[in-house]
Protein backbone atom coordinates (compact mmCIF):
# COMPACT_ATOMS: atom_id res chain seq x y z
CA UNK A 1 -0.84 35.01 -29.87
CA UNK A 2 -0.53 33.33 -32.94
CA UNK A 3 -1.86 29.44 -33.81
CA UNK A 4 2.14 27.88 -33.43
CA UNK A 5 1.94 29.77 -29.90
CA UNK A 6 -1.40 29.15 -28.89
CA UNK A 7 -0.80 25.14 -30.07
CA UNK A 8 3.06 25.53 -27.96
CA UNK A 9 0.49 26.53 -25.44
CA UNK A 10 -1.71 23.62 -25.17
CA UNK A 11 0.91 21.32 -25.88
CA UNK A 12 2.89 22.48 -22.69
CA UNK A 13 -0.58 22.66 -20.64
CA UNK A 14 -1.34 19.05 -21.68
CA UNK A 15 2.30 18.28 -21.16
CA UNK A 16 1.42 19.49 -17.07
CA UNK A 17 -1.90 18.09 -16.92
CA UNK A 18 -0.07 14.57 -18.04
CA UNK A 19 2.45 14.78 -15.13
CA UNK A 20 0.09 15.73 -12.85
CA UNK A 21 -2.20 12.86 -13.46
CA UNK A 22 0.84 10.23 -13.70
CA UNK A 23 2.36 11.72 -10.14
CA UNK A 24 -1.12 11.41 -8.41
CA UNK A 25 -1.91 7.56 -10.01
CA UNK A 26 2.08 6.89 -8.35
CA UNK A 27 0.99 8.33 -5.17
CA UNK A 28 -2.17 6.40 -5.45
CA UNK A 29 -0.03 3.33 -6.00
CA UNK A 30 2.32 3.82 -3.19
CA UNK A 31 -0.28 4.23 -0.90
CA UNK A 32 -2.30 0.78 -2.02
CA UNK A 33 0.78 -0.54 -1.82
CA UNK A 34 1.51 0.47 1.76
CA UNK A 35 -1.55 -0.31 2.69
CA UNK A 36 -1.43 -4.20 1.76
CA UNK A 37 1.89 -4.21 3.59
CA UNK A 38 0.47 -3.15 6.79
CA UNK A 39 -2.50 -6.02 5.78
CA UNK A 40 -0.17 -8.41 5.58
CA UNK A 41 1.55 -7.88 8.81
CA UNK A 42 -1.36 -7.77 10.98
CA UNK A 43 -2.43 -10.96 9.43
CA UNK A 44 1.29 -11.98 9.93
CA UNK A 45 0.87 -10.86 13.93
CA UNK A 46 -2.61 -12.46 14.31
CA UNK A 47 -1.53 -15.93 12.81
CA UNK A 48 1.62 -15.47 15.43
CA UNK A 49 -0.89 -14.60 18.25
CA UNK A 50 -2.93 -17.59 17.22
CA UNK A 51 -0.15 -20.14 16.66
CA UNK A 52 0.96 -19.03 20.11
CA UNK A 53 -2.21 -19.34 21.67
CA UNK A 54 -2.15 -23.17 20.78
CA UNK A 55 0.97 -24.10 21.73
CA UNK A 56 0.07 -22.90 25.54
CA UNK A 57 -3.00 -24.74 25.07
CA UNK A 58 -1.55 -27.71 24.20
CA UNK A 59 1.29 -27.41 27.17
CA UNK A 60 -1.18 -26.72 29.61
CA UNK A 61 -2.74 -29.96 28.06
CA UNK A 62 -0.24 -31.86 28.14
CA UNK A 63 0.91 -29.98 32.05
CA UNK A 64 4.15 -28.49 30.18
CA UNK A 65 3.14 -25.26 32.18
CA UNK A 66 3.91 -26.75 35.94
């Protein structure tokens, strides 16, 4: 193999390395990603569960729940 081959070589080697790299930091990306959605909407449920919770509590206060 001569130096213009061996340097083709490495070029196409770092080339793959490169993508390889870049598509796991995406996949590492989507997954944070999906992760703070799924955060967000268990926050989002438990702020619903909670706001619900005090509206009973404030019916059976007030004896909206006859």
């Amino acid at each position: 193999m001569d130096n213009s081959q061996r340097a083709s070589h490495q070029a196409g080697q770092a080339k793959g390395q490169a993508q390889e790299k870049a598509s796991n930091m995406m996949d590492s990306a989507s997954n944070a990603a999906q992760s703070a959605k799924e955060s967000a909407q268990n926050a989002g449920q438990q702020m619903q569960q909670k706001a619900q919770g005090a509206a009973e509590s404030v019916r059976d206060a007030m004896g909206g729940n006859k």
